[in-house]
Structure formats: C-alpha cells, structure tokens
Protein backbone atom coordinates (compact mmCIF):
# COMPACT_ATOMS: atom_id res chain seq x y z
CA UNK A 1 -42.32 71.32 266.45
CA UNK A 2 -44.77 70.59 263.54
CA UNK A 3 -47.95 68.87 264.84
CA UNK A 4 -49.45 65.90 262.47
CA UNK A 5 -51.48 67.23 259.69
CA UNK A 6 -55.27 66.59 261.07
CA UNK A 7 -58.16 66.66 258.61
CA UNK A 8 -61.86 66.53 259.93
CA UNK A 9 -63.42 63.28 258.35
CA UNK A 10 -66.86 61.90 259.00
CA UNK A 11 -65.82 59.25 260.50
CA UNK A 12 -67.47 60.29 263.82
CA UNK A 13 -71.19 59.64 262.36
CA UNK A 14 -73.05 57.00 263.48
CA UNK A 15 -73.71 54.12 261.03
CA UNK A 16 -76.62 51.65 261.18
CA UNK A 17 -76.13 48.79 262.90
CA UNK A 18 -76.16 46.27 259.57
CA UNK A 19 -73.63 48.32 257.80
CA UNK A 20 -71.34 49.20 260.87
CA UNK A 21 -71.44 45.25 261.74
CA UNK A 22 -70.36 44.52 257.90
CA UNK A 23 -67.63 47.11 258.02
CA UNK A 24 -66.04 45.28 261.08
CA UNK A 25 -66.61 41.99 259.64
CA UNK A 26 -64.31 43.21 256.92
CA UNK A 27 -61.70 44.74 259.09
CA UNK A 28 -61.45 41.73 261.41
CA UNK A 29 -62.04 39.24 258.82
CA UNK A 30 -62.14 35.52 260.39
CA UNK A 31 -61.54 36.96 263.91
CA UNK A 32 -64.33 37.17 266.05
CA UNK A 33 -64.69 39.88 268.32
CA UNK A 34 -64.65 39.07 271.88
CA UNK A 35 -68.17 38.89 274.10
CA UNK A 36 -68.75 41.31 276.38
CA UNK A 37 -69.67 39.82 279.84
CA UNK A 38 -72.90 39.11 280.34
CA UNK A 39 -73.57 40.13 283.65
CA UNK A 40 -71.53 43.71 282.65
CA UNK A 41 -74.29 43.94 279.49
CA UNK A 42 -77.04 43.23 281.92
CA UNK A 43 -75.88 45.95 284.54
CA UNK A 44 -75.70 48.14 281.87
CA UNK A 45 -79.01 48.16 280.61
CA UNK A 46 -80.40 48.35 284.11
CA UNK A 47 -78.14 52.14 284.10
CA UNK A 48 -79.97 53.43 281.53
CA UNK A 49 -83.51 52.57 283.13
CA UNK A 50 -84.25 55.59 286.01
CA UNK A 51 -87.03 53.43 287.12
CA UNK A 52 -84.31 50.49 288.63
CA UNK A 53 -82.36 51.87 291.81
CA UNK A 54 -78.57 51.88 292.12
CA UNK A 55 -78.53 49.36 294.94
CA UNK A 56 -80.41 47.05 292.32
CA UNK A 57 -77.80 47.45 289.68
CA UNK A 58 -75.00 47.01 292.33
CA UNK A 59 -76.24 43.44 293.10
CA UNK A 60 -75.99 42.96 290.04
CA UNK A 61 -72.56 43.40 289.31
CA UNK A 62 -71.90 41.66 292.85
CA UNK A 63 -72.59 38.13 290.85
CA UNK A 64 -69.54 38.29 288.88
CA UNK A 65 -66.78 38.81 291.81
CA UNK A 66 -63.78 39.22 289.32
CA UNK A 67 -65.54 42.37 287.70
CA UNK A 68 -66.71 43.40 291.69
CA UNK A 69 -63.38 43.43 292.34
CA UNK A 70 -62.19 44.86 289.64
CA UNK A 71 -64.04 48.08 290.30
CA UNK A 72 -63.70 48.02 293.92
CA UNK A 73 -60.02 48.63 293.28
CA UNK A 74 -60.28 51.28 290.64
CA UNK A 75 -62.69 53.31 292.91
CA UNK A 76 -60.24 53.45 295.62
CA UNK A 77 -56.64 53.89 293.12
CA UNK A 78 -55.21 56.97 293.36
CA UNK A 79 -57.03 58.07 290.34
CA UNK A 80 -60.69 57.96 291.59
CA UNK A 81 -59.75 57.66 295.24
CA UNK A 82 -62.11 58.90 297.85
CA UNK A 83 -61.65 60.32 301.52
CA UNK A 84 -62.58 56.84 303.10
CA UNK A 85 -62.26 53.11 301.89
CA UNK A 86 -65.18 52.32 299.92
CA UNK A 87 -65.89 48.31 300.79
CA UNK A 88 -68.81 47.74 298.57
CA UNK A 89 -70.12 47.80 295.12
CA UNK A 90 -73.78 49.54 296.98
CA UNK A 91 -71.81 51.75 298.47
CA UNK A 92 -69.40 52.81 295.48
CA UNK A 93 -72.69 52.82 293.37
CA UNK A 94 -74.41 55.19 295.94
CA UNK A 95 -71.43 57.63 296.11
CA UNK A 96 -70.32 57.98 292.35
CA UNK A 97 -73.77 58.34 290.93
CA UNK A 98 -74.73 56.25 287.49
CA UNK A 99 -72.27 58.31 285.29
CA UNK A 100 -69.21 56.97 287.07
CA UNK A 101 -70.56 53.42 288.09
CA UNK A 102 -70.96 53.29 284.05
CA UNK A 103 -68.01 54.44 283.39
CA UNK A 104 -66.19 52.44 285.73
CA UNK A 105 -67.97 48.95 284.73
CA UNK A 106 -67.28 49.30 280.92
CA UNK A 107 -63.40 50.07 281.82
CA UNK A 108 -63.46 46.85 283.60
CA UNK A 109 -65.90 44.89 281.25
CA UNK A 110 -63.59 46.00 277.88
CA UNK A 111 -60.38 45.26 279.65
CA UNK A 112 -61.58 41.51 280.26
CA UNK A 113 -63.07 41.27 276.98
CA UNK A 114 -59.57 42.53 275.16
CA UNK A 115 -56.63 39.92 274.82
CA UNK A 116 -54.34 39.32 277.78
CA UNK A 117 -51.43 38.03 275.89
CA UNK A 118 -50.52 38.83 272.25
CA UNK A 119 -47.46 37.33 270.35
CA UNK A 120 -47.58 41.04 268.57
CA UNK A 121 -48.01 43.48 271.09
CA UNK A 122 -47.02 44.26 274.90
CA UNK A 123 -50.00 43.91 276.27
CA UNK A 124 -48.24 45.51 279.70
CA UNK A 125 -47.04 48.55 277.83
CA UNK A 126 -50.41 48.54 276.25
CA UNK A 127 -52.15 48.83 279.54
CA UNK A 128 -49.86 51.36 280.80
CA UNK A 129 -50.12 53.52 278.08
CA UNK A 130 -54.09 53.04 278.15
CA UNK A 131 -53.48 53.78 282.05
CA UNK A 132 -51.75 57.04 281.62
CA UNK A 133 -54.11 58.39 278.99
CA UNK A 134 -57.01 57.88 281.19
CA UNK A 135 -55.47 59.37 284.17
CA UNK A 136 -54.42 62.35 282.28
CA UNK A 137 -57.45 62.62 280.20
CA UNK A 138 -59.53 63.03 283.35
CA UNK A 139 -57.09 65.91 284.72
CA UNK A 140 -57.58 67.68 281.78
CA UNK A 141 -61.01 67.59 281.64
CA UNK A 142 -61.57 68.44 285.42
CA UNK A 143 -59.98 71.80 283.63
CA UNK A 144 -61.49 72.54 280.41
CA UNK A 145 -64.76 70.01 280.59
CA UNK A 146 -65.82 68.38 284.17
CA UNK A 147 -68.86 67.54 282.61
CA UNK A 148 -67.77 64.83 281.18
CA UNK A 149 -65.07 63.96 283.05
CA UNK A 150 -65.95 60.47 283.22
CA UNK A 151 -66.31 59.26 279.72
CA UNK A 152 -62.99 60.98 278.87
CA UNK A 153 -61.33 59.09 281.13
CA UNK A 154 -62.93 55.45 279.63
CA UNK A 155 -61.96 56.97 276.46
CA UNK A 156 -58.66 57.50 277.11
CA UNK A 157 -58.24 54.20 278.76
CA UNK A 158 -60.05 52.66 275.97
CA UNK A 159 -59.16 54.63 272.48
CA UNK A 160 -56.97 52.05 271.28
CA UNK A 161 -58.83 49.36 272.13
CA UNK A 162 -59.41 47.98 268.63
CA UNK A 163 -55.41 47.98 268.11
CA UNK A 164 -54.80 44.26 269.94
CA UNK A 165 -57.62 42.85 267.67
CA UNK A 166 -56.11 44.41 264.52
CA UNK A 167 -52.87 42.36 265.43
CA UNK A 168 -54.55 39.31 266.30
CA UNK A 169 -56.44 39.77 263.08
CA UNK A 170 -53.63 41.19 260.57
CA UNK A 171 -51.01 39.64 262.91
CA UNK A 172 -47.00 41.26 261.68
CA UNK A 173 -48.68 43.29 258.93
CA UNK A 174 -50.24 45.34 261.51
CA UNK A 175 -47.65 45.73 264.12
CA UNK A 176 -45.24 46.67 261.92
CA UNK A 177 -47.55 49.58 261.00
CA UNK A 178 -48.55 50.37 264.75
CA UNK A 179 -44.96 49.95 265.65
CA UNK A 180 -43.53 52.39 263.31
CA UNK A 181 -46.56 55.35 264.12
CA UNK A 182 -45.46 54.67 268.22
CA UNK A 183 -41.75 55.25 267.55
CA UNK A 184 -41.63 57.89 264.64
CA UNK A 185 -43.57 61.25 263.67
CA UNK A 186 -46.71 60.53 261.39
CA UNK A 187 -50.23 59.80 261.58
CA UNK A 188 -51.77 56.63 262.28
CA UNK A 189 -54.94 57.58 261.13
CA UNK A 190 -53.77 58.56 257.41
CA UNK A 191 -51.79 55.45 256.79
CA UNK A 192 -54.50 53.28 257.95
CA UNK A 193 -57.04 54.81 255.39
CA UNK A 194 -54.25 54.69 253.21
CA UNK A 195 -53.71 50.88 253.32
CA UNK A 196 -57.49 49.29 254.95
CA UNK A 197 -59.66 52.48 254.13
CA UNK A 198 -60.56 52.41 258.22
CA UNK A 199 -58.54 53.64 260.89
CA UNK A 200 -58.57 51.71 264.75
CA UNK A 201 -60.78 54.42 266.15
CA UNK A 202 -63.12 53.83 264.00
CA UNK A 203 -63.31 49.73 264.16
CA UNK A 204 -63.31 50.64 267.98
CA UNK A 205 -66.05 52.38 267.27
CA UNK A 206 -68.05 49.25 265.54
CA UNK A 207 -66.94 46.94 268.51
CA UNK A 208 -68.63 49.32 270.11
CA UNK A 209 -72.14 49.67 268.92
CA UNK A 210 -71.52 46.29 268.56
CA UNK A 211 -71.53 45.96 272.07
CA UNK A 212 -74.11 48.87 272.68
CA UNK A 213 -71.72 50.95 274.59
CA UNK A 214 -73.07 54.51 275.53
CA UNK A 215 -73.19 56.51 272.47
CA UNK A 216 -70.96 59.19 273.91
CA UNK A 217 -68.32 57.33 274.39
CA UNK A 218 -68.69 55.59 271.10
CA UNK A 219 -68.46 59.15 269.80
CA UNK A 220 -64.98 60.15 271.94
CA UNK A 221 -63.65 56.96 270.68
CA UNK A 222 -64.50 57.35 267.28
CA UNK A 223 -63.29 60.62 267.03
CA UNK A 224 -60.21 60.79 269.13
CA UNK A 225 -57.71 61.36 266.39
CA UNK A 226 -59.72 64.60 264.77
CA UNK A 227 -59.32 67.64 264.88
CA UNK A 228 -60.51 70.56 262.46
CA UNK A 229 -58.19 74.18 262.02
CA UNK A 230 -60.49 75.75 265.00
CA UNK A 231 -61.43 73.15 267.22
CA UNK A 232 -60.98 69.29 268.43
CA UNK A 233 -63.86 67.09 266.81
CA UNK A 234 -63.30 64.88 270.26
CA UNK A 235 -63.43 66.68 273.47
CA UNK A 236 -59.96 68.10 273.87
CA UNK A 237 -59.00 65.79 276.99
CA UNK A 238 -59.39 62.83 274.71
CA UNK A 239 -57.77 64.23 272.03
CA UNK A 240 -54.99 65.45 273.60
CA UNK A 241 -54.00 61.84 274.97
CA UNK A 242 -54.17 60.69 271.66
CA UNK A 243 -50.99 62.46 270.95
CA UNK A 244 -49.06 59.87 273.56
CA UNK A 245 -47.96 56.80 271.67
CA UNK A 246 -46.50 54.57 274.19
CA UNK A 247 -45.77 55.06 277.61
CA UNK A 248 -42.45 56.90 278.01
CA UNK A 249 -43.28 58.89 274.94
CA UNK A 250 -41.79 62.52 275.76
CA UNK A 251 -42.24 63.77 272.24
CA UNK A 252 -45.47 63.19 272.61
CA UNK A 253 -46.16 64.90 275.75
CA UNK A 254 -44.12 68.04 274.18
CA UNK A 255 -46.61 67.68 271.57
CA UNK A 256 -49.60 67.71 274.18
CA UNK A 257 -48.38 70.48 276.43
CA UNK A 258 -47.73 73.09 273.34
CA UNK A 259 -51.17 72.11 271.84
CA UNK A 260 -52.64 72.85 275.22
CA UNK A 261 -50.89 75.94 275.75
CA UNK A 262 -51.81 77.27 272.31
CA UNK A 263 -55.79 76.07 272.42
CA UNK A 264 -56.68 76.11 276.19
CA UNK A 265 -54.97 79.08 277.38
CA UNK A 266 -53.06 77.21 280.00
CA UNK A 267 -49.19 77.46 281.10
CA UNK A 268 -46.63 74.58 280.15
CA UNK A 269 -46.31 74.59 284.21
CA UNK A 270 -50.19 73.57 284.82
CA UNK A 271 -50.15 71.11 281.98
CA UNK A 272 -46.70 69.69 283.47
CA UNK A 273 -48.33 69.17 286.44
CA UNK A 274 -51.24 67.19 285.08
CA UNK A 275 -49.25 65.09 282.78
CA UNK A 276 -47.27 64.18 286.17
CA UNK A 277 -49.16 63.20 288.32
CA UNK A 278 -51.69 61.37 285.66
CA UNK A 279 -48.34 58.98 284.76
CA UNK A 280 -48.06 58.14 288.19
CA UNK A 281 -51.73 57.34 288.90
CA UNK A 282 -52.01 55.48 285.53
CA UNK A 283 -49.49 52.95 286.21
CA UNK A 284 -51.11 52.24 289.20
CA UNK A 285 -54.27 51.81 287.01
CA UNK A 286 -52.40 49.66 284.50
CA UNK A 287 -51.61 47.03 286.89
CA UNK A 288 -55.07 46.19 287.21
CA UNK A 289 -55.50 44.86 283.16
CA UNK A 290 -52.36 42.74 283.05
C-alpha cells in the first residue's frame, strides 16, 4: 500500500508572536479562539518555576474542582493508571513528577477550552479518535522514545485540535474537506496549503503559542504530519497516530503498523499489540471530553 506523499516543510519553526497571532487571525477570521482557563494558565506558569514546590502548584489546580477532577480521573484510567488509587491532586502531583502533572493539566485545560457540540463535526468521534491516538502514541513511545513519553501522548490527544475551530470558523466548507481526507486516501496537509496556504497543525500550533503552551509540544503539534525520506520531523509516536483518521479507521492502522515495521525495526505482532490495547484505553479516555 502506497503511503501519502510527505514533503518536509518549515512549518515546524517558530514564528514571533505578532506574526503567528496575525496568521491565526486570518485563518479563524471573526472567530475568536477560546480562553484557556485561568487557573490552568496560572498552574502552568508556577511548573516552569523550580523555585515553587509541587504541593504549591497542586493547590492550585484544587480551586477549579471540574479541572481537579478531571485529572484525578485520567491519572487513575487505564492509560496512566497506577498500583493504588491516587485520591488527590498533592498526591498525583508528588508521584508523576512536573512532566506528567503538565502534561496531564493542558489535556484537560484544551479539552474544556475546545467546543463541546458542533453542528459540523462529532465531537464524540472526535474525542475518541483524539483518545486512541494518545493512548497509542504513548505505547509507542514507551518503545522507541520514553523520554518523552508524556508530551506524545498530549500530542496525540491534542494534534487535531485546531480542526473543530476550522469548522466553526469555515463551517460546511471545511468539513467537507476534513470529511473527505477521514474517509479516502490523500493528504490533509497538501490540500489545505492548497486551498488556505496553512494546514490545522499548524493553526494548532498558533493557538498554541497563543496560549503559551510548552514549546515542545507546540513543536509535536506543529509538526505531526512531516516526515522527510530518512526520518519523521515529529517524534515517530506522534507521527505515526497521525496516520489514524477517525476512530475505526483500519486502513489507517495498516498504514501505521507497515510504517513501523519498515522504520522502527519492530514486528506487525508488537505493533498489533500496541494499537490494541491503546483503542481500548482511549475510549475509556474519550469519555472524559464529551
């Protein structure tokens, strides 16, 4: 099976913040993109200082209950679950480390900030597919790159995070494009340029500098449809999710496993296995965006 014809593009590179918040202004047009929570933002910043302790970042995030509870139940899903019940926010904080907690909190913060309903897209079988990528992102990089584990699985979960703002914003135009990339054979990426010169990963990229998300994952999202003839511009976990349209996509998963097999040096059997058991913990995921 022929793969879609990938081209690297410089997309990935970081724009200023004037000129990056102008581009999006002209993809979204008179939509406004959504605000990130507040009290998310705030906990954020407080990550990135060494000097503030993890139990002062967890009470924090304990002032806004929904997003508390929120990654309470993520921690202990089947994708991130631990040997015992964690019961706490300080005690999920103390166990995953910053990394994770991060991770975790912009999952949560992006999937309040995104559209629950749309008149143009599932927003359930958007969540599911953004469920399985994550899940099986994060088994594939527990293989080829544990190190960062935890952003690809926020990318995955998040890479087409930009698409339900491109339909609220180009309403049937849009869809019908999205629509016709999830159930046929091309690349989303090329007909995008083609018609808006931008693609989604790269307006999800804008949204988020916009929302000063951490560069790396700005990067994985940007990137997540590139590859070059040698190697994936995104780490290969993330990019290799990219290839799954839609949730019960198995042409797509065909597509994953021989790419895999090819560039990884890993059987049909192990990458089976992964894609498996990273459905089943992403629905479980899904069900906590809808």
């Amino acid at each position: 099976m022929a793969f879609f014809s990938k081209k690297k593009s410089n997309s990935g590179s970081k724009k200023s913040g004037f000129a990056s918040n102008k581009a999006l202004q002209r993809a979204l047009g008179d939509y406004q993109v959504p605000k990130f929570p507040a009290i998310a933002m705030k906990a954020m910043k407080l990550l990135r200082d060494d000097r503030v302790s993890l139990h002062s970042v967890a009470q924090v995030i304990m002032s806004d209950p929904g997003i508390s509870s929120s990654m309470l139940t993520m921690v202990n899903s089947a994708a991130n679950a631990m040997r015992h019940p964690v019961n706490s926010v300080p005690q999920a904080a103390a166990l995953l480390g910053r990394s994770q907690v991060e991770s975790l909190l912009v999952s949560v913060a992006v999937g309040r900030a995104l559209p629950s309903k749309s008149q143009y897209h599932d927003m359930g079988e958007f969540w599911r597919t953004a469920g399985r990528r994550a899940s099986v992102a994060s088994g594939f990089a527990a293989k080829l790159h544990p190190t960062t584990q935890s952003t690809s699985y926020t990318a995955g979960l998040l890479q087409d995070m930009a698409v339900p703002l491109l339909m609220e914003s180009k309403k049937n135009e849009y869809a019908t494009l999205y629509l016709e990339w999830q159930c046929g054979d091309g690349d989303i990426a090329v007909e995008e340029r083609n018609r808006y010169q931008w693609t989604h990963a790269e307006v999800a990229g804008w949204i988020c500098e916009e929302w000063n998300l951490p560069e790396s994952l700005v990067s994985a999202i940007t990137t997540h449809h590139e590859t070059s003839a040698d190697a994936s511009v995104a780490e290969p976990a993330v990019y290799l999710v990219s290839l799954i349209r839609r949730p019960d996509d198995s042409q797509g998963v065909e597509q994953l496993v021989e790419y895999a097999v090819a560039n990884y040096n890993m059987s049909s059997d192990e990458c089976m296995a992964i894609v498996t058991k990273g459905f089943e913990q992403g629905d479980e995921t899904a069900k906590l965006f809808r």
